[in-house]
Protein backbone atom coordinates (compact mmCIF):
# COMPACT_ATOMS: atom_id res chain seq x y z
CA UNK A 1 40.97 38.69 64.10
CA UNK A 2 41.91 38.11 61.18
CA UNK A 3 42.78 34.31 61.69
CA UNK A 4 38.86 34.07 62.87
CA UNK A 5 37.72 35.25 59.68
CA UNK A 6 39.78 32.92 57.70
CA UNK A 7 38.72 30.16 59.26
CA UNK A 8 35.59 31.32 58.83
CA UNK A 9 35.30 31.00 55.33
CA UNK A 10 37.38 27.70 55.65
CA UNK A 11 35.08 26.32 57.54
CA UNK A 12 31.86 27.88 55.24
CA UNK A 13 33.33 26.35 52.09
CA UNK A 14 33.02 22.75 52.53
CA UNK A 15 29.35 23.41 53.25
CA UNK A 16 28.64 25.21 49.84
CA UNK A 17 30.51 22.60 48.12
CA UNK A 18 27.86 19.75 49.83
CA UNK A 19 24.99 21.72 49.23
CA UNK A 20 26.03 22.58 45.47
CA UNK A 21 27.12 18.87 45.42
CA UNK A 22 23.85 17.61 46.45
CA UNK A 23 21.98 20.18 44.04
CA UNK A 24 23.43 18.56 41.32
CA UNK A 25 23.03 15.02 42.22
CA UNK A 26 19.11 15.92 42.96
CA UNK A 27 19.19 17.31 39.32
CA UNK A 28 21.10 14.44 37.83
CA UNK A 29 18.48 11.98 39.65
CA UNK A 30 15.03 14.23 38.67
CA UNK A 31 17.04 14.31 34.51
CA UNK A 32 17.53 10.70 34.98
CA UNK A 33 14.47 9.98 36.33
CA UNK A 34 12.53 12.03 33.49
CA UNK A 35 14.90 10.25 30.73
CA UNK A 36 13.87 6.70 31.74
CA UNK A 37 10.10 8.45 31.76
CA UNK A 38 10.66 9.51 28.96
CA UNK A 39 11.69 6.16 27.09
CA UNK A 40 9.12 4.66 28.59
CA UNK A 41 6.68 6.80 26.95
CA UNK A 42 8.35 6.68 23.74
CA UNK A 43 7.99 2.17 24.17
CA UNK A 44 4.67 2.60 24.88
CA UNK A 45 3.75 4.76 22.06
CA UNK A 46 6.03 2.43 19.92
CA UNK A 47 4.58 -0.57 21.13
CA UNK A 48 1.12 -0.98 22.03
CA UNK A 49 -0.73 -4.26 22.73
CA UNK A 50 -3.45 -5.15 20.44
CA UNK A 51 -6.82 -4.96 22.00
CA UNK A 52 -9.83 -7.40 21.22
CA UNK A 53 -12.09 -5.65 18.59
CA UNK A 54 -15.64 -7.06 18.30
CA UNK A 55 -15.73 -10.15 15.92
CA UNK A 56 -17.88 -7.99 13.24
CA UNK A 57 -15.32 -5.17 12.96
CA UNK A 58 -12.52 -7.40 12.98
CA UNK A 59 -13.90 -9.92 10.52
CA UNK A 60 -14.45 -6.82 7.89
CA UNK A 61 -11.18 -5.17 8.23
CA UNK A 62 -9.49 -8.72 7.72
CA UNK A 63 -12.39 -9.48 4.50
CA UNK A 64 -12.34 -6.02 2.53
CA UNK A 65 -8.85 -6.23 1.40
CA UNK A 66 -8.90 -9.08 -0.14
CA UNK A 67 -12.14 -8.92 -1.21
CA UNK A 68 -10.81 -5.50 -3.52
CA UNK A 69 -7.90 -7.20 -4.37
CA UNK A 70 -9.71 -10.05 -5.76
CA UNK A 71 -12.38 -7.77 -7.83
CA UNK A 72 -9.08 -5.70 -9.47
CA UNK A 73 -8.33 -9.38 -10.41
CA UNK A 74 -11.21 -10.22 -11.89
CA UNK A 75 -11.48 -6.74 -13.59
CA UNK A 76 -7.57 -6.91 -15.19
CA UNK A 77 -9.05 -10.59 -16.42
CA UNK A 78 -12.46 -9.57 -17.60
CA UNK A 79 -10.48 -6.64 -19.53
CA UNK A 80 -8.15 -9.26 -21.00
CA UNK A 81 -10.53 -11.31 -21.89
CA UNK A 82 -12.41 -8.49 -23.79
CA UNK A 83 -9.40 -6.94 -26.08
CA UNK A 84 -8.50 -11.10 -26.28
CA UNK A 85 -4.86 -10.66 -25.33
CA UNK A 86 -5.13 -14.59 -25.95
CA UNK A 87 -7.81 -16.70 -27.95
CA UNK A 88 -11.16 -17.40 -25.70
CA UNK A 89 -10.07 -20.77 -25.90
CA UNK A 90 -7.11 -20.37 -24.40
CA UNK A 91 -8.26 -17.39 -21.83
CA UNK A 92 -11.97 -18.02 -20.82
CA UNK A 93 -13.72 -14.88 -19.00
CA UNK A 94 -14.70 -15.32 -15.34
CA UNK A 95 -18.33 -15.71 -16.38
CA UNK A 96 -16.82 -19.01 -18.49
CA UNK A 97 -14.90 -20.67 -15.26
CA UNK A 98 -17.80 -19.89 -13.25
CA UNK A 99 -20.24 -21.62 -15.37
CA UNK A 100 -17.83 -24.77 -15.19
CA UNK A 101 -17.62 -24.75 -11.34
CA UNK A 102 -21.61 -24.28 -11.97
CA UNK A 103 -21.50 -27.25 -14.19
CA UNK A 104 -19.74 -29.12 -11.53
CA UNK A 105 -21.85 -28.43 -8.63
CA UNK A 106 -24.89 -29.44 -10.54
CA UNK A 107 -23.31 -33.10 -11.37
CA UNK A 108 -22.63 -33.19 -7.72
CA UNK A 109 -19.04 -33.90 -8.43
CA UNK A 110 -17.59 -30.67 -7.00
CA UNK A 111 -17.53 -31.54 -3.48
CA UNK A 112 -16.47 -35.10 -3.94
CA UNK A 113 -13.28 -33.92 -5.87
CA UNK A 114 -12.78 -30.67 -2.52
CA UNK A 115 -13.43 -33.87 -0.11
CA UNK A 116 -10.87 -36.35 -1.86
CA UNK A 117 -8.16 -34.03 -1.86
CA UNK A 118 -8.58 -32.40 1.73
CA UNK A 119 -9.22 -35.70 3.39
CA UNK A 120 -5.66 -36.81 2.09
CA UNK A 121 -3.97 -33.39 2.40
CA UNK A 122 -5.05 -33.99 6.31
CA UNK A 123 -4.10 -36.97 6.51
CA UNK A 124 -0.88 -36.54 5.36
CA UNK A 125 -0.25 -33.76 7.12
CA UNK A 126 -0.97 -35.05 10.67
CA UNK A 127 1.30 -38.40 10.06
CA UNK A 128 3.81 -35.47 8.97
CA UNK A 129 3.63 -33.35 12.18
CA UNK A 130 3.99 -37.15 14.21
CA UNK A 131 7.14 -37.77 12.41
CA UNK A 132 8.55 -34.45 12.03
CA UNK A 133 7.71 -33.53 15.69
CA UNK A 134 10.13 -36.21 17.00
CA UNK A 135 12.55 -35.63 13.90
CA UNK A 136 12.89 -32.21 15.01
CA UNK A 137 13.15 -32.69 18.66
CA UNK A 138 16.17 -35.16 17.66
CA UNK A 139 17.75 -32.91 16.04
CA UNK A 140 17.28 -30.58 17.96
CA UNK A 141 18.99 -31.92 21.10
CA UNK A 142 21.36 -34.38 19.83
CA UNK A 143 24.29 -32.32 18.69
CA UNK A 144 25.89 -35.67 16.35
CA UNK A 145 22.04 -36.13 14.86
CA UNK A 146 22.05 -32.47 13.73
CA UNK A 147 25.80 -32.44 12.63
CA UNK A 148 24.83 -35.46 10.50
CA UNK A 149 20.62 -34.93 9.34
CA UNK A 150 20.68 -31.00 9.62
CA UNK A 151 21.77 -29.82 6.24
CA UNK A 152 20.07 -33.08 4.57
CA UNK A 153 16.76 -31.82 5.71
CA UNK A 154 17.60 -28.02 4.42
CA UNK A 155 18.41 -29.58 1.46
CA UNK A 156 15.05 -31.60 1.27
CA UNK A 157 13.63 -28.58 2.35
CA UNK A 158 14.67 -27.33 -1.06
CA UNK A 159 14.06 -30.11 -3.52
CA UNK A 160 10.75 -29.35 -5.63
CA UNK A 161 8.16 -32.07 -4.19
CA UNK A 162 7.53 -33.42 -7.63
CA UNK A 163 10.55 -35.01 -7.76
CA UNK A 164 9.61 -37.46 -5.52
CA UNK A 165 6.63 -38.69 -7.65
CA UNK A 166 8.57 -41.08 -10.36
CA UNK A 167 10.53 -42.40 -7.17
CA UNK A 168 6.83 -43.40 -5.14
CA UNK A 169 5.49 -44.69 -8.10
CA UNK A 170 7.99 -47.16 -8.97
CA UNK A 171 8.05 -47.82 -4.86
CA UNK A 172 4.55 -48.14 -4.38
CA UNK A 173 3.14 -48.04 -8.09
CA UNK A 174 -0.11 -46.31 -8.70
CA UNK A 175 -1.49 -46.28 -5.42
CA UNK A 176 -2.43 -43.98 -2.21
CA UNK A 177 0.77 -45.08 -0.84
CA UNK A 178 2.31 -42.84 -3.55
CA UNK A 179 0.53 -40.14 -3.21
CA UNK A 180 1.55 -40.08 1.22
CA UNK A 181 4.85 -40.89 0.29
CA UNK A 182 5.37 -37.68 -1.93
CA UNK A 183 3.10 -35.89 1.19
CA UNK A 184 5.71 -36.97 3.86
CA UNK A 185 8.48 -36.01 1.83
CA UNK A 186 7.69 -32.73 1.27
CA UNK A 187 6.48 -32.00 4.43
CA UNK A 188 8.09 -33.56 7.13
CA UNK A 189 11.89 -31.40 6.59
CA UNK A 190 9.88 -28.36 6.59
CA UNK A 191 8.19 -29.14 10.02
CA UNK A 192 11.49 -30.48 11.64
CA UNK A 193 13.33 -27.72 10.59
CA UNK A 194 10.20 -25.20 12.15
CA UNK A 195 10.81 -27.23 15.37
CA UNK A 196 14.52 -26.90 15.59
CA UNK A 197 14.92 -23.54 15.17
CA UNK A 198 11.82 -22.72 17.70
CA UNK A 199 14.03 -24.84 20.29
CA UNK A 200 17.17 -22.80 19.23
CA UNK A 201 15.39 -19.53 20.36
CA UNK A 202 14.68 -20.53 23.82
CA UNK A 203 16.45 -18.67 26.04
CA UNK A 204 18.72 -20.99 28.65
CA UNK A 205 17.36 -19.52 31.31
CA UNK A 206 14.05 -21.89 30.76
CA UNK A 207 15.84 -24.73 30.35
CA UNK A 208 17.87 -24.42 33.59
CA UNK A 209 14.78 -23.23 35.37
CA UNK A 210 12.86 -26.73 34.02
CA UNK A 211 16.32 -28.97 35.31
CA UNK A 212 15.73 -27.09 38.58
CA UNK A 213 12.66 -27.67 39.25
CA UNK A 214 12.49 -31.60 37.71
CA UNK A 215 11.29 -31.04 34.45
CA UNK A 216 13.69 -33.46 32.11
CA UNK A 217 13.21 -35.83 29.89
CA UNK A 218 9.91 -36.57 28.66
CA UNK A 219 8.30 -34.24 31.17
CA UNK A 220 10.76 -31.18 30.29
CA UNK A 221 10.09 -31.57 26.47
CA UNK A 222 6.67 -31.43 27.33
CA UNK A 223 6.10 -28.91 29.94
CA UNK A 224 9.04 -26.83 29.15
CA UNK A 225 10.96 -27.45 25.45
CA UNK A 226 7.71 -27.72 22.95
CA UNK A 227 5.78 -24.38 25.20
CA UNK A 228 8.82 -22.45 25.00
CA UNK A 229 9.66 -23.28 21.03
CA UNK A 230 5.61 -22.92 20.28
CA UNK A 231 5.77 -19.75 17.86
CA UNK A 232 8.89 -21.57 15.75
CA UNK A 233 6.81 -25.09 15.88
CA UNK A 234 3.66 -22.78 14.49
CA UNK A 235 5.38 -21.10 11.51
CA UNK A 236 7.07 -24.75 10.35
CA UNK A 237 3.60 -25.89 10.76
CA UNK A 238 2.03 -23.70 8.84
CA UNK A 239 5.20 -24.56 6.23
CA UNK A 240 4.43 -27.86 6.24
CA UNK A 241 0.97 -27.52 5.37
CA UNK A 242 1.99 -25.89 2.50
CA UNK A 243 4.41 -28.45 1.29
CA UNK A 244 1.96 -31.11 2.17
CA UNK A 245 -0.47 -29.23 0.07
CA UNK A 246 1.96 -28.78 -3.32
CA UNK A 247 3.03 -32.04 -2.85
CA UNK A 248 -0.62 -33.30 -2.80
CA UNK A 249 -1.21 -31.39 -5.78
CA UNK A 250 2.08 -32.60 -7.96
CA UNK A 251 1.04 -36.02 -6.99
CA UNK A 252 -2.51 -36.24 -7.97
CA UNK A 253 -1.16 -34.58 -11.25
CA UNK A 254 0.89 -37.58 -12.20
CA UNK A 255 -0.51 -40.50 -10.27
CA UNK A 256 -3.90 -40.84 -11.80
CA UNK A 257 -5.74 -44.27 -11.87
CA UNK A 258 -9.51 -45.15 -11.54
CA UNK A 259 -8.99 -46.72 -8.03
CA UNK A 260 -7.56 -43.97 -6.13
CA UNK A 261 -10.80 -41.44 -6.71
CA UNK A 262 -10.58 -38.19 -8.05
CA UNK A 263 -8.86 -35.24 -6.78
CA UNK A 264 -8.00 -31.35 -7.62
CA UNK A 265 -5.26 -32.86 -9.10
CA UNK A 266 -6.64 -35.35 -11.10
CA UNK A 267 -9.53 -32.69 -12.05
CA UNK A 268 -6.80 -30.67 -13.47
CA UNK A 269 -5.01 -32.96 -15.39
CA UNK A 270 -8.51 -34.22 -17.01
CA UNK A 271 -8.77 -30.51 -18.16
CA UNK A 272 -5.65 -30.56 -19.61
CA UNK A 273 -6.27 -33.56 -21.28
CA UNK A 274 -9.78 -32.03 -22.67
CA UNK A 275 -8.08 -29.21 -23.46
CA UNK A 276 -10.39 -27.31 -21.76
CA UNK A 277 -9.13 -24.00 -20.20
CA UNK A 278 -12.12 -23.32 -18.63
CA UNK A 279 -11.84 -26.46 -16.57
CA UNK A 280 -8.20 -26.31 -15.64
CA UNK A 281 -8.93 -22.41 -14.15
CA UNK A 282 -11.53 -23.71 -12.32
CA UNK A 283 -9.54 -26.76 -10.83
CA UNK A 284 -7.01 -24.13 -10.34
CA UNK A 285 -9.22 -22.19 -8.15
CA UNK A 286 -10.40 -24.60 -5.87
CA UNK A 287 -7.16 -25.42 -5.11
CA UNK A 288 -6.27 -21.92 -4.31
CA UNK A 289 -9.43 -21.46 -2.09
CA UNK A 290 -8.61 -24.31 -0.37
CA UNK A 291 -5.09 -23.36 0.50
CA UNK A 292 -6.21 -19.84 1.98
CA UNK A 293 -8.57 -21.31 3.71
CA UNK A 294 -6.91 -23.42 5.27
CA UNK A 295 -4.39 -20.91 6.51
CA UNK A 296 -7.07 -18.44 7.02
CA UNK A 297 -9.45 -20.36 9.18
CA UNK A 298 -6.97 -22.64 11.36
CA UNK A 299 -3.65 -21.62 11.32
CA UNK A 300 -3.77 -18.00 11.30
CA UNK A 301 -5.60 -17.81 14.59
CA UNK A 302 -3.98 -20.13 16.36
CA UNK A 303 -0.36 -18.09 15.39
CA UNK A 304 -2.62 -14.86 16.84
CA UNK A 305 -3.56 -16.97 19.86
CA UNK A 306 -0.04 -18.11 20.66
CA UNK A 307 1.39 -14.89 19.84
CA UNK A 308 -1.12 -12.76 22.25
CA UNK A 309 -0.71 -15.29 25.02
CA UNK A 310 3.15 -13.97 24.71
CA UNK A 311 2.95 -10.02 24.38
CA UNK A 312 4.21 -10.92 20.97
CA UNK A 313 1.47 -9.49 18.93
CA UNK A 314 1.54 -5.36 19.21
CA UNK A 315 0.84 -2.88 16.83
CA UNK A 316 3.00 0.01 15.63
């Protein structure tokens, strides 16, 4: 009898043991499964894609900061104008530069001078993105090419753009030829370089997946290498428009001549030459407006475009 009851409880044992067993893996699944909820929440909340806001909301958020930054500007200015931190003639109120961009627009001159610059600043640029877009890809893929050209182009990269200028100009004298020459320069490293990192953050798995399914050579730097390296290729873009622009600018500065037209640059040297502060702020200006604008109205939404297209652009 007593036997019986032993084996009893032997025999009742294992089956608590399962069932407690099987509690706790039920538990251990439900806390997993609540943990991995859990961070999933917490990504969302962290992470949160950015939805399209009407164009009139979206337009005023982007405007109003600036737009305050830029009258605290003009305020600081107007108040050092007023306790004449510097002699009028050498720091002209806003009122004064306005009334020579005034002065300007009346001649008829003001737009000529924009157009002159922009048109080469384009220009340059796009020859710029033809020969830095196949520098780049070079480099990029040829592991000798980048061994050999990488750290030249960091280092011209680096060198100020004006340095170029008494080079072109004893190349090409006092021509438009100078002033591209100084354009390319500065911006063609800054667009390869853009390029080869993009292409250095693509993830393998792309690349295999293009050789798998035929994309190589021509076709796989199309269909597969340049989509893959876009946001990279966008911020040396935008880069290189920058460069291109400052090496416009130090360009016009020095090469000045009667047959090449009349730039920002050239406007700004003349007011330097007239001594004229009001003039040189003013030439100054323009060729800050342009700048942001430039970024403002083409590159920056195209880098939103790209980057939404990815899941890239989120808000914390």
């Amino acid at each position: 009898m007593a036997s019986t009851e032993t084996e009893a409880q032997s025999t009742a044992a294992p089956a608590g043991d399962d069932t407690a067993a099987g509690t706790t893996v039920t538990k251990a699944g439900v806390a997993s499964g609540d943990l991995a909820g859990l961070e999933a929440g917490l990504d969302a909340l962290e992470s949160t894609v950015v939805a399209r806001q009407p164009w009139l909301r979206t337009t005023a958020s982007k405007a109003l900061p600036p737009v305050v930054a830029l009258a605290i500007v003009l305020g600081l200015w107007q108040l050092a104008y007023h306790f004449e931190l510097k002699p009028h003639y050498l720091l002209p109120s806003p009122v004064d530069v306005g009334r020579s961009l005034q002065q300007k627009w009346l001649e008829g001159t003001l737009l000529n001078f924009v157009w002159t610059s922009v048109s080469r600043g384009a220009l340059g640029f796009l020859a710029s993105v033809a020969i830095g877009t196949v520098l780049g890809l070079i480099v990029a893929q040829v592991k000798a090419v980048r061994a050999a050209i990488g750290p030249i182009l960091s280092g011209l990269q680096s060198l100020p753009s004006v340095a170029w200028v008494p080079a072109a100009i004893i190349w090409f004298g006092l021509s438009d030829a100078t002033i591209y020459a100084v354009v390319l320069l500065g911006a063609v490293p800054s667009i390869a370089n853009g390029l080869v990192a993009g292409v250095d953050q693509i993830s393998p798995l792309y690349l295999r997946a293009g050789r798998t399914i035929g994309a190589t050579g021509p076709a796989g730097v199309r269909h597969v290498l340049l989509p893959a390296a876009l946001p990279g290729y966008i911020a040396g873009l935008k880069q290189g428009w920058a460069f291109s622009w400052r090496s416009l600018m130090a360009a016009e500065l020095i090469v000045n001549a009667p047959d090449l037209g009349t730039g920002l640059g050239q406007l700004l040297e003349q007011g330097r030459e007239l001594q004229d502060m009001s003039w040189v702020l003013a030439a100054i200006l323009l060729i800050l407006i342009v700048g942001i604008g430039i970024e403002l109205l083409i590159f920056a939404p195209i880098e939103r475009r790209v980057l939404r297209s990815r899941g890239l652009l989120v808000k914390s």
